[in-house]
PDB file of N, CA and C in Angstrom:
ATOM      1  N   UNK A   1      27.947  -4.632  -0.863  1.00  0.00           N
ATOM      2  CA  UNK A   1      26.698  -4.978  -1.507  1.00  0.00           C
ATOM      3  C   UNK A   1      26.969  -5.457  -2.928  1.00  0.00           C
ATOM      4  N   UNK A   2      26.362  -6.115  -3.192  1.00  0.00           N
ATOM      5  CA  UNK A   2      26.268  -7.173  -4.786  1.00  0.00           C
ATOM      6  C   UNK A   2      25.713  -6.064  -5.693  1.00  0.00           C
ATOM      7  N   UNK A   3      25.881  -6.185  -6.928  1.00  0.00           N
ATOM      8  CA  UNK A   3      25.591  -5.480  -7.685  1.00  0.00           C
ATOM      9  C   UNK A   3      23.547  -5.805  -8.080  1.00  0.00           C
ATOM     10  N   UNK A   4      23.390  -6.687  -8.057  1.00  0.00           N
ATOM     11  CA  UNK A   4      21.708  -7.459  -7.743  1.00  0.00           C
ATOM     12  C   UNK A   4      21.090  -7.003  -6.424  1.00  0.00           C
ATOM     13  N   UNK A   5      21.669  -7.220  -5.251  1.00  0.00           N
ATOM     14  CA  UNK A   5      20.908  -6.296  -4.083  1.00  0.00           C
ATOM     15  C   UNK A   5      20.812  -5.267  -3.843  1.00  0.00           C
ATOM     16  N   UNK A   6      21.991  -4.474  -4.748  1.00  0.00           N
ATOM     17  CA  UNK A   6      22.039  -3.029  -4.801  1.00  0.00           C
ATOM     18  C   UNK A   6      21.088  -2.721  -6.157  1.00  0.00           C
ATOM     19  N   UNK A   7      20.852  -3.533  -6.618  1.00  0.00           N
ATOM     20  CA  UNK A   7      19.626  -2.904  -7.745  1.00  0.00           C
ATOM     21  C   UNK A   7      18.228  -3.091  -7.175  1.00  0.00           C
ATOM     22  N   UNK A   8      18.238  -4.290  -6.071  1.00  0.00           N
ATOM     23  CA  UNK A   8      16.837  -4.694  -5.910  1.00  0.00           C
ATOM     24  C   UNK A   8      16.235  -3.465  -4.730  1.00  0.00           C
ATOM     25  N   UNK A   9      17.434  -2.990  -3.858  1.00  0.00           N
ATOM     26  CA  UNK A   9      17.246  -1.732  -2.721  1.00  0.00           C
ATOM     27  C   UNK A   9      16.436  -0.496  -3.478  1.00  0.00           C
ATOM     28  N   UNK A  10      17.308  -0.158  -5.085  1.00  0.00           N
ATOM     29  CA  UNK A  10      17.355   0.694  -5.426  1.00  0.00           C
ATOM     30  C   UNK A  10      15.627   0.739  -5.799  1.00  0.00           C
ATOM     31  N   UNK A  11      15.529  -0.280  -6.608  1.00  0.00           N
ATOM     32  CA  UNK A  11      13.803  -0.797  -6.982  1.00  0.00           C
ATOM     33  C   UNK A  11      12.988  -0.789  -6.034  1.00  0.00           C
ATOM     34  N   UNK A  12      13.363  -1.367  -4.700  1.00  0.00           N
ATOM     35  CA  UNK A  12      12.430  -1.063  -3.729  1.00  0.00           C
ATOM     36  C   UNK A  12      12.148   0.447  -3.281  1.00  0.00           C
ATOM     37  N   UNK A  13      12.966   1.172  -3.494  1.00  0.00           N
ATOM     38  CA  UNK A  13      13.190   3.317  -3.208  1.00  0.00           C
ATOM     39  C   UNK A  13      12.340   3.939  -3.754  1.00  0.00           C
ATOM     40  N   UNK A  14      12.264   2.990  -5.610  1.00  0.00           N
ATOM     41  CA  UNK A  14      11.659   3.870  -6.558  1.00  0.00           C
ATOM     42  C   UNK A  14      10.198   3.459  -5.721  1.00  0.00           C
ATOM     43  N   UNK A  15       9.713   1.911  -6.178  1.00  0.00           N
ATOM     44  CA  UNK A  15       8.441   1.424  -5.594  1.00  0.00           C
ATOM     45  C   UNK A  15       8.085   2.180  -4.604  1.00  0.00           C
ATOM     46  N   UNK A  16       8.591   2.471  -3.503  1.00  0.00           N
ATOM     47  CA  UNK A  16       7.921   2.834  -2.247  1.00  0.00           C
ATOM     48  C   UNK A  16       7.585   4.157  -2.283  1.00  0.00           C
ATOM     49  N   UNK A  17       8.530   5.205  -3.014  1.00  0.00           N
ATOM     50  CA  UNK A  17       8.656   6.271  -2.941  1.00  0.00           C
ATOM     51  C   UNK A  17       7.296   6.804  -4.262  1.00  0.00           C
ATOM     52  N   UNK A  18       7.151   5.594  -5.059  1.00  0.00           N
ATOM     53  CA  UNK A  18       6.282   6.303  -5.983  1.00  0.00           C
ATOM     54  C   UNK A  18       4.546   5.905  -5.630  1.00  0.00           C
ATOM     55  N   UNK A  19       4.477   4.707  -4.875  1.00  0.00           N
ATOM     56  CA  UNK A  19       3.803   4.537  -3.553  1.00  0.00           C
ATOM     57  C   UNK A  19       2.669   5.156  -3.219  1.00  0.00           C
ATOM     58  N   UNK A  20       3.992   5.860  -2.545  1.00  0.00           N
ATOM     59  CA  UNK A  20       3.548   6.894  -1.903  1.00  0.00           C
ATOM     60  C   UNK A  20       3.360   8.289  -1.723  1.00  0.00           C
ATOM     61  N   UNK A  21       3.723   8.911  -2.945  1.00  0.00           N
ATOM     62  CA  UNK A  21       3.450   9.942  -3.593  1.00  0.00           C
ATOM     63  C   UNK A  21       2.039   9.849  -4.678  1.00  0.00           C
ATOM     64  N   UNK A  22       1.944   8.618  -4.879  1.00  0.00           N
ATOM     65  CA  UNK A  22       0.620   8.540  -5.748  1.00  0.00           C
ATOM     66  C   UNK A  22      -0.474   8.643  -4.675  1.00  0.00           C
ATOM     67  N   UNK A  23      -0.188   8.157  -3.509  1.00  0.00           N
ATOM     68  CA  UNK A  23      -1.491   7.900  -2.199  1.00  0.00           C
ATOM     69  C   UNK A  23      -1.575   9.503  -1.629  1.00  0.00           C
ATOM     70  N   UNK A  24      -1.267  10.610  -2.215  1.00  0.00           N
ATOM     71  CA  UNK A  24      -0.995  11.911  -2.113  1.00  0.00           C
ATOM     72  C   UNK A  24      -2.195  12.567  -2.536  1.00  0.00           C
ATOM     73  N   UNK A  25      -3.203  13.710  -2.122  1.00  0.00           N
ATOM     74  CA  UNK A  25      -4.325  13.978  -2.894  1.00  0.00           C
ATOM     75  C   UNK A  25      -3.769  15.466  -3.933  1.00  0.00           C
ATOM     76  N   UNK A  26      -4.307  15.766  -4.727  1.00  0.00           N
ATOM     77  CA  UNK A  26      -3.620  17.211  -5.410  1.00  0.00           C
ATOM     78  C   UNK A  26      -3.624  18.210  -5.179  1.00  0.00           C
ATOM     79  N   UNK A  27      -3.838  18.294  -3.838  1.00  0.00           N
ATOM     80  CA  UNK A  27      -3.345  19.075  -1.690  1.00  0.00           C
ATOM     81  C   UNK A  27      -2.174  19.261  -2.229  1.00  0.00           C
ATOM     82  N   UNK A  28      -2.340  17.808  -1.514  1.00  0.00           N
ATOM     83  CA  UNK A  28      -0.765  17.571  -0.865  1.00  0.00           C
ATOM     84  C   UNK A  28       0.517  17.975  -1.649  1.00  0.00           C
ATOM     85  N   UNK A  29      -0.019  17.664  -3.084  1.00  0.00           N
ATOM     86  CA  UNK A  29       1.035  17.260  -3.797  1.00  0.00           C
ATOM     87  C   UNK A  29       1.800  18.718  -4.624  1.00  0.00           C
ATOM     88  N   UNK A  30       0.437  19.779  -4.734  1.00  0.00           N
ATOM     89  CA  UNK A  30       0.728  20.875  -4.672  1.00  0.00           C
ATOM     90  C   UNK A  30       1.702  21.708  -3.537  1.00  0.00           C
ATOM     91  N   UNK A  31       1.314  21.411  -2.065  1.00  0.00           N
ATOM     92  CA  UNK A  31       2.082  22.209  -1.097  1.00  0.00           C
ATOM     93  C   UNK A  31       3.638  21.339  -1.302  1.00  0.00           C
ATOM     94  N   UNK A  32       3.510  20.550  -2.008  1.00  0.00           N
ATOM     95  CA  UNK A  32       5.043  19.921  -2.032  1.00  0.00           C
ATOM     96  C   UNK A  32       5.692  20.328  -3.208  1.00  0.00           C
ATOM     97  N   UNK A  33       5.026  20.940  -4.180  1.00  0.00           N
ATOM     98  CA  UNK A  33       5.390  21.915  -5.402  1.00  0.00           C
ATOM     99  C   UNK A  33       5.197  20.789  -6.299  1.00  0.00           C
ATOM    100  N   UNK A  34       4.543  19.664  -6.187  1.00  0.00           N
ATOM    101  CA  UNK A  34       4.454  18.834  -7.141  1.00  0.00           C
ATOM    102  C   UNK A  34       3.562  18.645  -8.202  1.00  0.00           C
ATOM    103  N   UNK A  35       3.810  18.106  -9.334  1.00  0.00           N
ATOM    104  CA  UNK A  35       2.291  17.980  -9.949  1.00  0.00           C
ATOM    105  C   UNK A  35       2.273  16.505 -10.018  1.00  0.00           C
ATOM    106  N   UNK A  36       0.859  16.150 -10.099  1.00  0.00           N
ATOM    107  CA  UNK A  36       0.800  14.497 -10.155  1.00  0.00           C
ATOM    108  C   UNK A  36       1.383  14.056 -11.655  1.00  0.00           C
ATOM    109  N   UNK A  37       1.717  14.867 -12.748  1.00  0.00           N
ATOM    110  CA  UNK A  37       2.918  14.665 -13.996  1.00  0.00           C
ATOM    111  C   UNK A  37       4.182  14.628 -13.561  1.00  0.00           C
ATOM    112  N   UNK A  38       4.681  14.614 -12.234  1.00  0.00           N
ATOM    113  CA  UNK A  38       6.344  14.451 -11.826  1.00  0.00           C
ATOM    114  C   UNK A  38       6.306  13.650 -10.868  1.00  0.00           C
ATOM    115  N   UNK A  39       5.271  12.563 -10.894  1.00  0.00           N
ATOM    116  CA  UNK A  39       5.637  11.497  -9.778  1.00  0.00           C
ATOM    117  C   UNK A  39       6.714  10.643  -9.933  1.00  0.00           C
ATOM    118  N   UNK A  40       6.703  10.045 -11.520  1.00  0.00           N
ATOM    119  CA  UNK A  40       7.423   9.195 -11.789  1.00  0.00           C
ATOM    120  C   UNK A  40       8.475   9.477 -11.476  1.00  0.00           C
ATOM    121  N   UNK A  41       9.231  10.718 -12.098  1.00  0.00           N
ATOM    122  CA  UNK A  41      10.234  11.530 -12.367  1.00  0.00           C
ATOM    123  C   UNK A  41      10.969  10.969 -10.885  1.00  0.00           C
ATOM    124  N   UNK A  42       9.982  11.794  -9.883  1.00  0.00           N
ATOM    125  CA  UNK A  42      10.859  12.451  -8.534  1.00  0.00           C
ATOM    126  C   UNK A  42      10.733  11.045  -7.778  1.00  0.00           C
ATOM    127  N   UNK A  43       9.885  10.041  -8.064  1.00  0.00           N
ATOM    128  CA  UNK A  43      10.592   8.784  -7.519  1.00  0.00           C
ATOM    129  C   UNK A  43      11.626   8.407  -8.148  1.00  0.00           C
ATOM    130  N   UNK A  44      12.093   8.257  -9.778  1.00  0.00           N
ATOM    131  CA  UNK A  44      13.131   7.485 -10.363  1.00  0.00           C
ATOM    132  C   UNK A  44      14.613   8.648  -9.877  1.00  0.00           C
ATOM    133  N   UNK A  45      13.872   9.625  -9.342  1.00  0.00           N
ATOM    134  CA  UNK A  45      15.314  10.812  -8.824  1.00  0.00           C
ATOM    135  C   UNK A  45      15.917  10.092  -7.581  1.00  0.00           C
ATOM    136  N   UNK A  46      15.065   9.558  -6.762  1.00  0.00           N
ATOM    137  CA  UNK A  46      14.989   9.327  -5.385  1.00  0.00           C
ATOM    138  C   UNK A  46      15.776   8.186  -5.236  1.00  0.00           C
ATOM    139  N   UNK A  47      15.279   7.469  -6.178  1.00  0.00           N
ATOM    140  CA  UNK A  47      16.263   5.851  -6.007  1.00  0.00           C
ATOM    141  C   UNK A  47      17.571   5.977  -6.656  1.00  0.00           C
ATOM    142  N   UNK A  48      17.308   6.599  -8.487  1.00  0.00           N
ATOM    143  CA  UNK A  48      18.794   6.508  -8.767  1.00  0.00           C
ATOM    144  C   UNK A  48      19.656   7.460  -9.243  1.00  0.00           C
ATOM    145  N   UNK A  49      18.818   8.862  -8.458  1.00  0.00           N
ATOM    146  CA  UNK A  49      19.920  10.319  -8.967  1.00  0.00           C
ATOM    147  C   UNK A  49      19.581  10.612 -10.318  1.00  0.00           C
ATOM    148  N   UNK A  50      20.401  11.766 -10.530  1.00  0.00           N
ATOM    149  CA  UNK A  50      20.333  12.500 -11.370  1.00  0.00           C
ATOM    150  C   UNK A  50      18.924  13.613 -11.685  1.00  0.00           C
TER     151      UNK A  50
END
């Protein structure tokens, strides 16, 4: 993988993943231990670690 398609995968992980954690009601997002203040976070975890 190119260093550009491997960034654009990575961008598509965060996008999708933050998505779809926002389309989450504050249910959901609770039984997942989440608060809607760590969406960003736990998508930018998802795509690029740390």
């Amino acid at each position: 993988m190119t260093k550009i398609s491997e960034a654009l995968a990575r961008r598509k992980v965060y996008r999708q993943t933050l998505n779809e954690l926002r389309s989450l009601s504050r249910r959901e997002l609770d039984d997942l231990g989440l608060h809607a203040s760590m969406i960003t976070r736990v998508a930018y975890e998802a795509a690029y670690g740390k």
